[in-house]
Protein backbone atom coordinates (compact mmCIF):
# COMPACT_ATOMS: atom_id res chain seq x y z
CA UNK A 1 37.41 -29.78 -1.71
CA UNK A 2 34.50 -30.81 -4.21
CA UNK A 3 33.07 -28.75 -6.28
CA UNK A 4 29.27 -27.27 -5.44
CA UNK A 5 26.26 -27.63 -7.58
CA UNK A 6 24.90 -24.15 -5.98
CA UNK A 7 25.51 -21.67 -3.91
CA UNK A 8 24.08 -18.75 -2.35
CA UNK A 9 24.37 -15.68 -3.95
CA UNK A 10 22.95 -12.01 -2.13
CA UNK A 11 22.18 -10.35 -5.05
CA UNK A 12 22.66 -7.32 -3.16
CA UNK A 13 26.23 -7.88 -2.43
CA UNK A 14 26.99 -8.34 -5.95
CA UNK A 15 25.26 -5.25 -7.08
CA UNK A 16 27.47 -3.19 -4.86
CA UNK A 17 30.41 -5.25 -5.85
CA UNK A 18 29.77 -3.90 -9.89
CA UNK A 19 29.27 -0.78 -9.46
CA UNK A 20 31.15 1.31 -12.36
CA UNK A 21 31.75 -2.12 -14.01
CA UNK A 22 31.61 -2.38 -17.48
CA UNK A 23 29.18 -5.24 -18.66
CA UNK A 24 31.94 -7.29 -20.27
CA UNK A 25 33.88 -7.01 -17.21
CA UNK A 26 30.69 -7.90 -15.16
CA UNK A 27 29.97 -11.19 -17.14
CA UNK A 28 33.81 -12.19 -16.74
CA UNK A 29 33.59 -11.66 -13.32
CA UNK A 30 29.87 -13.77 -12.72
CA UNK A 31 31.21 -16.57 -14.79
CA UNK A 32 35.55 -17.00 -12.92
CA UNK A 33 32.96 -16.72 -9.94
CA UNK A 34 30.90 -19.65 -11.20
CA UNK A 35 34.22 -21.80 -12.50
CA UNK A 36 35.46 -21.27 -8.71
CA UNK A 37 32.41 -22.53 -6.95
CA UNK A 38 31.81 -25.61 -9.62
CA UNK A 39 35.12 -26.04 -9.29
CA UNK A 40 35.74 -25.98 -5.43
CA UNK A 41 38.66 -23.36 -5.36
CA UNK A 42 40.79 -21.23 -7.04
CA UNK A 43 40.87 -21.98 -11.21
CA UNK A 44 43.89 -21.42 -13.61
CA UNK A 45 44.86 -18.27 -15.27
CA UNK A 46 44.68 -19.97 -18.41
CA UNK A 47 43.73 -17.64 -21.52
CA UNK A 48 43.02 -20.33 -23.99
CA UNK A 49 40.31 -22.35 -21.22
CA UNK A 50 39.15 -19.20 -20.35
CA UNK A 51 37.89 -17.56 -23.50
CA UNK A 52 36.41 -21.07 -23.83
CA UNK A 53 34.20 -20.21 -21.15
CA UNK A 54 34.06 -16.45 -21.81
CA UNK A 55 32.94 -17.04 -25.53
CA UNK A 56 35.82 -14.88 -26.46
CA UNK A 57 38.93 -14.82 -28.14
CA UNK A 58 42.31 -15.68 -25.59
CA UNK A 59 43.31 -12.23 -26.30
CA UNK A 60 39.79 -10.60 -24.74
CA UNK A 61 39.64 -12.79 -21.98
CA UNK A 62 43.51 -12.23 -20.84
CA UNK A 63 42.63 -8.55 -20.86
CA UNK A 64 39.24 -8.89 -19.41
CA UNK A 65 41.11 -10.70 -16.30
CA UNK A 66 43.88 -8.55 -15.71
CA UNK A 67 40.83 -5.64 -15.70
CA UNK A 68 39.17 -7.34 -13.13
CA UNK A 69 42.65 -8.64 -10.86
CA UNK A 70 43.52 -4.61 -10.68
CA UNK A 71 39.99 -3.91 -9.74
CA UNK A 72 40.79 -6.24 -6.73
CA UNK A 73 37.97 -8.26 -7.96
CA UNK A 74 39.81 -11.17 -8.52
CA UNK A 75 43.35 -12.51 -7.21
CA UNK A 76 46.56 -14.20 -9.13
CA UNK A 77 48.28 -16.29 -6.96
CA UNK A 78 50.67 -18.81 -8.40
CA UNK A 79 48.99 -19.03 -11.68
CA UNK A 80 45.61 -19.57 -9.86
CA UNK A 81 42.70 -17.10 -9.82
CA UNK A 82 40.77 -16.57 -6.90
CA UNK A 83 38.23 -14.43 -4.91
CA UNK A 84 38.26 -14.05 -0.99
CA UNK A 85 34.20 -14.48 -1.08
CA UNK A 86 34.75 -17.50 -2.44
CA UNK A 87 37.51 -18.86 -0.16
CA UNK A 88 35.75 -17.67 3.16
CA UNK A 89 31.99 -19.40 1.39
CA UNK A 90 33.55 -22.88 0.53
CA UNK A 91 35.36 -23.02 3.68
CA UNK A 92 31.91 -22.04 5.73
CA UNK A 93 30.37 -25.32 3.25
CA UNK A 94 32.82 -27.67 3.96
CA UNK A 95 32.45 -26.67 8.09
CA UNK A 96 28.96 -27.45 8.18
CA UNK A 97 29.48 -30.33 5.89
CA UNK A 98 32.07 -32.06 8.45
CA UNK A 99 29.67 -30.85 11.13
CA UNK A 100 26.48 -32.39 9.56
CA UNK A 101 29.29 -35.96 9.36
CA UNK A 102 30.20 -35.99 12.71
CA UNK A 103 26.55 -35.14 13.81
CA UNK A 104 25.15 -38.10 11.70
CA UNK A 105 28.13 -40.71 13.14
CA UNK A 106 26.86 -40.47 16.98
CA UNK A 107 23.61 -41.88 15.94
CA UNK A 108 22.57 -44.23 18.40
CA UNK A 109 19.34 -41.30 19.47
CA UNK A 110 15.99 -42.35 20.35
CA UNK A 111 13.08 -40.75 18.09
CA UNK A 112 11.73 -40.05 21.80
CA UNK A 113 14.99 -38.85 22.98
CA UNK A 114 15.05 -36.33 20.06
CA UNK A 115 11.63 -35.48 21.00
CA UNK A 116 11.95 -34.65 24.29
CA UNK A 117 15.31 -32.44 23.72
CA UNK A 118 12.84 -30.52 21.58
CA UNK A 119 10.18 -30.36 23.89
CA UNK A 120 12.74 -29.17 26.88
CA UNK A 121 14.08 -26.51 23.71
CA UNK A 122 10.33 -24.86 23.60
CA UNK A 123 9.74 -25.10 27.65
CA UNK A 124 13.31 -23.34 27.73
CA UNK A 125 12.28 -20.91 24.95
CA UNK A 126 8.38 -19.98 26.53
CA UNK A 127 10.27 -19.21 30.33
CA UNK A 128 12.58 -16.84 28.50
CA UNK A 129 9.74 -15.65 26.34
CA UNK A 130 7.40 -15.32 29.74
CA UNK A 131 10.35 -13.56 30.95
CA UNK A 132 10.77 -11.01 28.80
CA UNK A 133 7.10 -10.09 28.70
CA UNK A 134 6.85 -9.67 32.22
CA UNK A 135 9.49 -7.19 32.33
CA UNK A 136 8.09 -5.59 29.52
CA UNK A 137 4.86 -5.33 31.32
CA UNK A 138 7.04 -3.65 34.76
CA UNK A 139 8.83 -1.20 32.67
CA UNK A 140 5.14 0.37 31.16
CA UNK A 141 3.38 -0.20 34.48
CA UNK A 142 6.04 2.12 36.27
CA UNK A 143 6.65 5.79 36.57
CA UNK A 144 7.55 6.92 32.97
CA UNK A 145 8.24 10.38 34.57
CA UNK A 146 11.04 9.12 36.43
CA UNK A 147 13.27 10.03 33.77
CA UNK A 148 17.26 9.20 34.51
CA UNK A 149 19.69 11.98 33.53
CA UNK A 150 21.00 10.97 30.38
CA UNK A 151 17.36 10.94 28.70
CA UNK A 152 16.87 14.34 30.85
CA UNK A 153 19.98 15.94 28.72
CA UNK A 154 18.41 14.65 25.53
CA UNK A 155 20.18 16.33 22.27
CA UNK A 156 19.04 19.51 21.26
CA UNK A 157 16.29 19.29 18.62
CA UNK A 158 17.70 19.40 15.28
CA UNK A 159 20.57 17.62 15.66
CA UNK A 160 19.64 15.07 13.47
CA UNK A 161 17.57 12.05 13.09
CA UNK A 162 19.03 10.41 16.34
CA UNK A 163 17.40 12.75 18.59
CA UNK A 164 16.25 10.42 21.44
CA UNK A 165 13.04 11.70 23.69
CA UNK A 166 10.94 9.94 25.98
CA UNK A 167 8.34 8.18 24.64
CA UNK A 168 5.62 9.70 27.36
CA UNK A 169 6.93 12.99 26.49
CA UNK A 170 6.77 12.32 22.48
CA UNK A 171 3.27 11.72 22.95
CA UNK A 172 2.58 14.86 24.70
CA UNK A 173 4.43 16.85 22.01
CA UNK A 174 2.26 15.11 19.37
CA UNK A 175 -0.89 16.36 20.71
CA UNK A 176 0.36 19.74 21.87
CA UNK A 177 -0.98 22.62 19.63
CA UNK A 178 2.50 24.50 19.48
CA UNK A 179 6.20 23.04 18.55
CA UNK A 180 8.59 25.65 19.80
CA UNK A 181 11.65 24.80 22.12
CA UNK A 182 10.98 20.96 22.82
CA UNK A 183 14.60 20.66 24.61
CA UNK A 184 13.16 23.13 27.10
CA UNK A 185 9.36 21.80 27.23
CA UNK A 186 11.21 18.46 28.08
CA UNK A 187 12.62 19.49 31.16
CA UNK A 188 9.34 21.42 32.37
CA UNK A 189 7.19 18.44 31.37
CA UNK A 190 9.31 16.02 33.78
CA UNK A 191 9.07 18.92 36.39
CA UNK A 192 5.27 18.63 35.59
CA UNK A 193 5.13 15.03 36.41
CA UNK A 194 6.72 15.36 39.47
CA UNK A 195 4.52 17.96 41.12
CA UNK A 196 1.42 16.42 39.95
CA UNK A 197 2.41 12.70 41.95
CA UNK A 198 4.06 11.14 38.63
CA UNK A 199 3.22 7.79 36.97
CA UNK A 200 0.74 6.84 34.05
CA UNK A 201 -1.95 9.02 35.79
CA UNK A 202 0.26 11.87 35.58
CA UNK A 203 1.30 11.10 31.58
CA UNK A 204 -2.80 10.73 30.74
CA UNK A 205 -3.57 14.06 32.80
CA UNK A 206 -0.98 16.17 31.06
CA UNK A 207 -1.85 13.95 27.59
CA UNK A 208 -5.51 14.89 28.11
CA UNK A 209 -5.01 17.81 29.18
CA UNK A 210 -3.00 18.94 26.13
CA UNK A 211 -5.71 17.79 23.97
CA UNK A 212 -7.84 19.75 25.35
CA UNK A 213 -6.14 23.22 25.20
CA UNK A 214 -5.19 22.45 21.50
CA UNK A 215 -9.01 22.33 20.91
CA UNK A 216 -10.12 25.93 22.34
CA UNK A 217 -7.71 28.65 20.78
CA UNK A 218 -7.36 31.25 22.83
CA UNK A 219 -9.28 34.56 21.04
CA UNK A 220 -6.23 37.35 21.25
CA UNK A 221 -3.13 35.14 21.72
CA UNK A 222 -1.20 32.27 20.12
CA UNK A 223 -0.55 29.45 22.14
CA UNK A 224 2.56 29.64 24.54
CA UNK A 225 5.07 27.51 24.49
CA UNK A 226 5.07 24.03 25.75
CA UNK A 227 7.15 25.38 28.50
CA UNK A 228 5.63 28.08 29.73
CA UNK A 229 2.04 26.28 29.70
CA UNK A 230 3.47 23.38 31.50
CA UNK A 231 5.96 25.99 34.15
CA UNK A 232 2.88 27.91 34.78
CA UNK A 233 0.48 24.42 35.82
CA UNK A 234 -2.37 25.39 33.15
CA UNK A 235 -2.87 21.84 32.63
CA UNK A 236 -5.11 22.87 36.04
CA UNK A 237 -6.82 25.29 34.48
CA UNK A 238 -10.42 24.88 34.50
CA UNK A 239 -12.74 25.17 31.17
CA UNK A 240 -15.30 27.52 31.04
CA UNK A 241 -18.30 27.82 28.51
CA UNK A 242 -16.23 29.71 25.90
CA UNK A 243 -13.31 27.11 25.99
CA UNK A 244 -10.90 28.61 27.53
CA UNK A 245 -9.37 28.19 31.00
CA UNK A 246 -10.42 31.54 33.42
CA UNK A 247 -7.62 30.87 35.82
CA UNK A 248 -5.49 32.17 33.11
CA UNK A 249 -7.84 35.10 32.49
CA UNK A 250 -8.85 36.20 36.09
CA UNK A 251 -6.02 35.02 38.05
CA UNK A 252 -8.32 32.59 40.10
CA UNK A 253 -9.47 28.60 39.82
CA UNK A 254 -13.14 27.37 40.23
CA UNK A 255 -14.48 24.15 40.63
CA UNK A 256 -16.11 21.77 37.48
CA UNK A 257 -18.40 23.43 35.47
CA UNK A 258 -20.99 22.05 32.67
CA UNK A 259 -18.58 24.11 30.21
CA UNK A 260 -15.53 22.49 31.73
CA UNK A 261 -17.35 18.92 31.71
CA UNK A 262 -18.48 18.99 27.89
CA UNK A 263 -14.76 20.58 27.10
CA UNK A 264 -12.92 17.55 28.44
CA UNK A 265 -15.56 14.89 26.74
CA UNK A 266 -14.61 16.45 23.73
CA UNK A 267 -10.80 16.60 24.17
CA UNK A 268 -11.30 12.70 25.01
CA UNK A 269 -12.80 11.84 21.58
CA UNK A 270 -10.41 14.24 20.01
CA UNK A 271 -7.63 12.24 21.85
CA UNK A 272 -9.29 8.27 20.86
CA UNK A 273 -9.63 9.60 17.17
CA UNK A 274 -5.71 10.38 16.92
CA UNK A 275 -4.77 7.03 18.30
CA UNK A 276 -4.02 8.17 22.17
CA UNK A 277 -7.20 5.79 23.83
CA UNK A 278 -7.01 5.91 26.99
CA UNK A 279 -7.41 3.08 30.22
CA UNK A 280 -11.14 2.60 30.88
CA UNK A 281 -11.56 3.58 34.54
CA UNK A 282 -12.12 1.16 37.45
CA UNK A 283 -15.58 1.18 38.51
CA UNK A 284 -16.70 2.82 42.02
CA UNK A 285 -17.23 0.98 45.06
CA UNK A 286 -20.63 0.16 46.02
């Protein structure tokens, strides 16, 4: 095979390849790389045309070798040096070359011909495109309650990084005021969105509803844990003047209040400003 004028080189790669390298090693190494590329294949292990090309005397560049063929960096094969990068790269050129040959030989194609291959490539490529968006569209329009049971038995939190969660519920923890026991507050947040009919109305309600609570402390307690508040329904909990929800104070629910109304309107813009906007709601029939 011919030699190449360039080559592409992932700086990366070589980086890695260095490390722990001494620099007179790492020039060696950049230029037999070079010689093998120019010269299509492996070159000779020859210390007198070497130092020519290392600048060095035969002596340095015969020990700056060997350095470099028991780093594995280079391998001596027959008197030949050579690098399996290099082997597997010019034998990926000369593919594409023979490929680009063949492709040029059939000739014989129509300018219009080409053009309407490409035009059936970008009808092909929208459907699949159209495809995918529509699906994308059916998985967020359905019930993301409807958890299966390998997203219900999530990992325990702080297990690591890979710690998977549904994204509904990952919302709801983002806005809730407390972050105790989330493997717990998982399972009573999909039992949550079951009782309450499930679907995107159920994640907004418990969303909102979050938001909400996080904004009126309670005045002798801490807030309970995700768990308990969702286990016990407060998301139903009414607002009252003073904030805070009197079904969990007198044992009883009441109906909408002024209190409860200027309470949620707040929780709303509390819940736009941190990037949670909700669906703007279909207007009543006349």
């Amino acid at each position: 095979m011919s030699g190449l004028d360039w080559y592409k080189k992932n700086p990366r790669d070589f980086l890695d390849a260095i490390v722990g390298m001494p620099i007179d090693q790492i020039g060696a190494y950049s230029v037999c790389l070079d010689l093998m590329y120019a010269r299509g294949g492996p070159v000779p292990f020859d210390a007198r045309w070497l130092a020519g090309n290392f600048s060095c005397s035969a002596r340095l560049a015969t020990a700056l070798v060997n350095a470099l063929i028991e780093r594995g960096k280079l391998v001596l094969r027959d008197g030949l040096l050579s690098n399996a990068r290099v082997e597997k790269e010019l034998e990926n050129t000369a593919k594409l070359t023979r490929k680009l040959s063949e492709s040029g030989a059939k000739g014989g194609r129509t300018r219009a011909e080409n053009a309407a291959d490409a035009r059936n490539n970008k009808d092909l490529g929208q459907a699949g495109l159209k495809h995918i968006r529509e699906e994308r569209e059916k998985k967020d329009s359905s019930n993301e309650l409807s958890i299966s049971d390998a997203n219900a038995s999530s990992p325990q939190p702080g297990a690591g990084a890979g710690d998977k969660y549904p994204k509904a519920f990952e919302r709801f923890w983002d806005v809730y005021p407390r972050k105790v026991a989330k493997r717990a507050a998982l399972k009573a947040y999909l039992a949550a969105g079951k009782r309450i009919g499930g679907g995107l109305a159920a994640v907004r309600r418990l969303q909102d509803a979050a938001v909400i609570y996080a904004a009126q402390p309670p005045p002798d307690h801490d807030y309970p844990h995700p768990a308990t508040w969702l286990n016990d329904s407060r998301y139903d909990d009414p607002i009252e003047e003073n904030g805070h929800a009197s079904a969990h104070q007198n044992g009883q629910r009441n109906g909408s209040r002024p209190g409860q109304r200027s309470s949620i309107a707040a929780g709303a813009a509390v819940l736009e400003r941190m990037g949670f906007a909700r669906e703007p709601a279909e207007p009543r029939q006349p």
